[in-house]
N, C-alpha and C. Protein backbone atom coordinates (compact mmCIF):
# COMPACT_ATOMS: atom_id res chain seq x y z
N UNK A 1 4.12 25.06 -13.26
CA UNK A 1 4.04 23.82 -14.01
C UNK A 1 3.40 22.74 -13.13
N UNK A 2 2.24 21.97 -13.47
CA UNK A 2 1.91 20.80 -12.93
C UNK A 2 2.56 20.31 -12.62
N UNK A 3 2.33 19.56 -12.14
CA UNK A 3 3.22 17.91 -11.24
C UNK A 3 2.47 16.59 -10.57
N UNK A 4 2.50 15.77 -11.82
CA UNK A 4 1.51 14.68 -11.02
C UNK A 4 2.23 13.16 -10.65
N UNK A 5 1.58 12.87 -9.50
CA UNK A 5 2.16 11.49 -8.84
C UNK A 5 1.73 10.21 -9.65
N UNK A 6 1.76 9.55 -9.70
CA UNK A 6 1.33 8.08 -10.58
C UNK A 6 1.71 7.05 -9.75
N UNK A 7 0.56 6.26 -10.91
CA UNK A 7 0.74 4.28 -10.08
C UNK A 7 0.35 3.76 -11.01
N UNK A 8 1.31 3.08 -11.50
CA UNK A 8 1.60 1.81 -12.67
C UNK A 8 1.24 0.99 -12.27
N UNK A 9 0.34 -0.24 -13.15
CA UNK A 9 0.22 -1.24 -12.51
C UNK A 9 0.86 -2.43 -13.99
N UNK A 10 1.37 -3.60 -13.30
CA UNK A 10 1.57 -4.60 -14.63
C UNK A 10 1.50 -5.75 -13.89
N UNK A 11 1.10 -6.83 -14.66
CA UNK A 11 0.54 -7.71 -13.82
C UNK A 11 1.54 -9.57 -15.28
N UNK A 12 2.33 -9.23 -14.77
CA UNK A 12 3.50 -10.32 -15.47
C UNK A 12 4.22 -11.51 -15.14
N UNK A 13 5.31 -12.04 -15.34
CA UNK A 13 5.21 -13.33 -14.86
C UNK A 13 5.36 -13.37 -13.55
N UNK A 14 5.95 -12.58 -12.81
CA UNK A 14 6.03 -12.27 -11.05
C UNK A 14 4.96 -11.95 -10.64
N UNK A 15 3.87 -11.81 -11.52
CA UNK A 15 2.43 -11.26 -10.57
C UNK A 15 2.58 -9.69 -10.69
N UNK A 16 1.03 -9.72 -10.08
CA UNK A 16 1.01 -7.95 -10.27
C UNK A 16 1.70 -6.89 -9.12
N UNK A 17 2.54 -6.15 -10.18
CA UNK A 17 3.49 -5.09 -9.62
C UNK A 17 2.77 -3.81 -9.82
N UNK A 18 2.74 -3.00 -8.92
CA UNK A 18 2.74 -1.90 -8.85
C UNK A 18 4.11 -0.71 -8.96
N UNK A 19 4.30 0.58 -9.47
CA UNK A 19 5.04 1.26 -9.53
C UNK A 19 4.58 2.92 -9.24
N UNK A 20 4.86 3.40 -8.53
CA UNK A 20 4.87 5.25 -8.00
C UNK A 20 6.06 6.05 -7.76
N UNK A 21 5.76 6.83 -8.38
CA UNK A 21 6.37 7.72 -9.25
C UNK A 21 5.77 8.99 -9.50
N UNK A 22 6.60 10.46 -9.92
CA UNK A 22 6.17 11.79 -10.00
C UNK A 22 6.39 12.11 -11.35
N UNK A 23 6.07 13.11 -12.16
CA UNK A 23 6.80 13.66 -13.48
C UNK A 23 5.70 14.95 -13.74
N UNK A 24 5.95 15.74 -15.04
CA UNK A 24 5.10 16.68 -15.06
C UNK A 24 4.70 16.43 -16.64
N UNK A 25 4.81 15.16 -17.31
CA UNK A 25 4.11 14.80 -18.96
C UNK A 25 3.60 13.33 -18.66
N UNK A 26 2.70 12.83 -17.94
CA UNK A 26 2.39 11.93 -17.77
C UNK A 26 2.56 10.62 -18.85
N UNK A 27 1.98 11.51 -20.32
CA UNK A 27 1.76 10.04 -21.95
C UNK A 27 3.44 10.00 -21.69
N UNK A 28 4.39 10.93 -21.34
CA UNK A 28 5.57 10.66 -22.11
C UNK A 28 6.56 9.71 -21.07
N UNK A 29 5.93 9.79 -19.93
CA UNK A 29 6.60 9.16 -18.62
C UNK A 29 6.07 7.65 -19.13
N UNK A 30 5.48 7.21 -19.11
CA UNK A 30 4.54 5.91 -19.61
C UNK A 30 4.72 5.43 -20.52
N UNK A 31 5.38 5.95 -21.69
CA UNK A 31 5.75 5.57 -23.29
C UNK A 31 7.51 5.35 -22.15
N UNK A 32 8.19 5.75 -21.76
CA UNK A 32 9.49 5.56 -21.16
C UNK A 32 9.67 4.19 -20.55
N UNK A 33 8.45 4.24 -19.44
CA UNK A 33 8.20 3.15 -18.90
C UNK A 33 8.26 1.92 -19.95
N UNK A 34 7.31 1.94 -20.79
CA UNK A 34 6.75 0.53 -21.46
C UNK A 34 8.12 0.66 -22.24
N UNK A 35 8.87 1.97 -22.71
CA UNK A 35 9.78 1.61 -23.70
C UNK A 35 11.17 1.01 -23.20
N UNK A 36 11.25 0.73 -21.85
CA UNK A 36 12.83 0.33 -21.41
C UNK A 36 13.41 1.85 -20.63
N UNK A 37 13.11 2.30 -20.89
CA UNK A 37 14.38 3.44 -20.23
C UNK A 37 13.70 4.58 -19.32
N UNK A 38 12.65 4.49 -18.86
CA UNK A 38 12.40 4.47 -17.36
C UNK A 38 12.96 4.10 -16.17
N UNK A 39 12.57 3.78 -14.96
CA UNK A 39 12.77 3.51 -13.83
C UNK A 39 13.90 1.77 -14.53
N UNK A 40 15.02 1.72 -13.46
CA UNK A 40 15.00 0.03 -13.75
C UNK A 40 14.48 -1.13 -13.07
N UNK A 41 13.32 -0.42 -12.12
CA UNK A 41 12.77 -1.86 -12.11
C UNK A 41 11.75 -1.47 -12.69
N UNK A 42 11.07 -0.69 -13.62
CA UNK A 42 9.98 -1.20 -14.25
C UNK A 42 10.91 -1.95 -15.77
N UNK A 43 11.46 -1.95 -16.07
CA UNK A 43 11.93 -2.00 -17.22
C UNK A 43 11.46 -3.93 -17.33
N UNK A 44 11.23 -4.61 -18.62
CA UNK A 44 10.71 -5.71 -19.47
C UNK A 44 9.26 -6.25 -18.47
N UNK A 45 8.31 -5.00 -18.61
CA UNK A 45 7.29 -5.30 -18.59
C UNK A 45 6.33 -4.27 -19.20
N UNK A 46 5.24 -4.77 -19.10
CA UNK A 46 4.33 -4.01 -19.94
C UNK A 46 3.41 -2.60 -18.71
N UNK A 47 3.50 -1.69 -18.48
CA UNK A 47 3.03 -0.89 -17.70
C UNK A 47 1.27 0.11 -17.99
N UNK A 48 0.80 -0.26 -17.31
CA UNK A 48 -0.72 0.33 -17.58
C UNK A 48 -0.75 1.98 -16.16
N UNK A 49 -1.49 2.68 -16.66
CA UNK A 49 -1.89 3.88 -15.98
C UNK A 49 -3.08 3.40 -15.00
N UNK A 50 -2.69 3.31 -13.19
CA UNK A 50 -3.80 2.46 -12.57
C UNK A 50 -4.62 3.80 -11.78
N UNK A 51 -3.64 4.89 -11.47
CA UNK A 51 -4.11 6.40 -10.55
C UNK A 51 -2.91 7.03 -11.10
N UNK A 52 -3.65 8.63 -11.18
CA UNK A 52 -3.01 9.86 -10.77
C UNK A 52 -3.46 11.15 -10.25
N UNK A 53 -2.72 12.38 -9.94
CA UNK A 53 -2.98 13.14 -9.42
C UNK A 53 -2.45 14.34 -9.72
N UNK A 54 -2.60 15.31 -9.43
CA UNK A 54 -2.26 16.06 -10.06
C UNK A 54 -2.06 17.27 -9.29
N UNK A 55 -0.34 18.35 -8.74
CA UNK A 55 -0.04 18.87 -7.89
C UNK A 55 0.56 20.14 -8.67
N UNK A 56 0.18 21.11 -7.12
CA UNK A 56 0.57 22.80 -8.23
C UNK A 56 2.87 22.74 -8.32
N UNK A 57 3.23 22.35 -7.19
CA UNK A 57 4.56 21.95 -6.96
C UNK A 57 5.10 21.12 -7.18
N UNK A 58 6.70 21.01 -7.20
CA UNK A 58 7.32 19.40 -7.55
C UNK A 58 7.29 18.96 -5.87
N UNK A 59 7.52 19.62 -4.98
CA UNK A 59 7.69 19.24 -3.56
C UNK A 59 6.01 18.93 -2.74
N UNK A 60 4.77 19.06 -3.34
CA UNK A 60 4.17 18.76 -3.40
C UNK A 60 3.93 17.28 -3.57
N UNK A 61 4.15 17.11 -5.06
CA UNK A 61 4.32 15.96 -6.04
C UNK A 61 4.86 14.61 -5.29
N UNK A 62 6.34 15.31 -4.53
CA UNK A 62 7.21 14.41 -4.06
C UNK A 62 6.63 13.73 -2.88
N UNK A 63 6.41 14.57 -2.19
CA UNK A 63 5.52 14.36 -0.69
C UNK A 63 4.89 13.30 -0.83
N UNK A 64 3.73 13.41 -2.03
CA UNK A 64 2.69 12.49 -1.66
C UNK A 64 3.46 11.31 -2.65
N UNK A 65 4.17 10.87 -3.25
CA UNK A 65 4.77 10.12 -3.88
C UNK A 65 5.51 9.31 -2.73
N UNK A 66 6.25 9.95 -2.39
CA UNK A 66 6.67 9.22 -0.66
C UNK A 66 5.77 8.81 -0.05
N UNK A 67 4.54 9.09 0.62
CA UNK A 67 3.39 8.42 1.11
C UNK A 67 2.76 7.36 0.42
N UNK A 68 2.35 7.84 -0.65
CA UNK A 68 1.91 6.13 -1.31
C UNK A 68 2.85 5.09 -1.90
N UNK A 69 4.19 5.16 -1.56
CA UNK A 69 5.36 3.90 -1.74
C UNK A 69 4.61 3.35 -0.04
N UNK A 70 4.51 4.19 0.45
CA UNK A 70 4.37 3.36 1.64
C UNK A 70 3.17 3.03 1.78
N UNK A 71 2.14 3.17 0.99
CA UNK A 71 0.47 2.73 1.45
C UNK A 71 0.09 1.55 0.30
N UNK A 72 0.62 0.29 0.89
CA UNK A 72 0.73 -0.87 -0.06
C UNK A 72 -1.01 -0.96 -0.39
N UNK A 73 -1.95 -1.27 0.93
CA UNK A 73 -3.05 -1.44 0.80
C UNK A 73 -3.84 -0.31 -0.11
N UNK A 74 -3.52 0.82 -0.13
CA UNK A 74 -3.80 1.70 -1.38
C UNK A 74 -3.57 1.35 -2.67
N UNK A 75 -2.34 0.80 -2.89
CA UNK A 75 -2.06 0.33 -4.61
C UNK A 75 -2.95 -0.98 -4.46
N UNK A 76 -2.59 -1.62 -3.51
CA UNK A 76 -3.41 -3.45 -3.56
C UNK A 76 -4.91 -3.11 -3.93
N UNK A 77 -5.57 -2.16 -3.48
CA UNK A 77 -6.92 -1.72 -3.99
C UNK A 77 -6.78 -1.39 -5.58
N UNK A 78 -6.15 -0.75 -6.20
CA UNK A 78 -6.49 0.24 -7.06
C UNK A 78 -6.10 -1.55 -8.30
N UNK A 79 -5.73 -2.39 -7.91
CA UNK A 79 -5.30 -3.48 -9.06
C UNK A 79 -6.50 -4.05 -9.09
């Protein structure tokens, strides 16, 4: 089963936020997001698809999901 990493971007009254994150249905992770019951800090904002990727493992997936929480200047590009 696939496994892809993601980066949300929403840009709201705090300014633009970024969010990263793993799953293996990307439309349905993103309809969660925008719908409330996702992550809770994305929750009462509007969430756009900014990167993804796409991995043969979940421990794969995870890996690099851990690396780009930490590569701010990577998301700060991709907005």
């Amino acid at each position: 089963m696939a496994c892809f990493v993601y980066i949300l971007g929403s840009d709201g009254k705090g300014g633009l936020r970024t969010y990263v994150g793993w799953t293996t249905d990307l439309e349905k992770r993103l309809d969660a997001h925008n719908a409330g019951s996702g992550a809770k800090s994305t929750r009462g904002r509007t969430w756009a698809l900014l990167y993804a990727e796409c991995y043969k493992t979940r421990g794969e997936a995870m890996s690099r999901e851990w690396h780009l929480k930490r590569d701010r200047k990577f998301r700060k590009g991709l907005a």
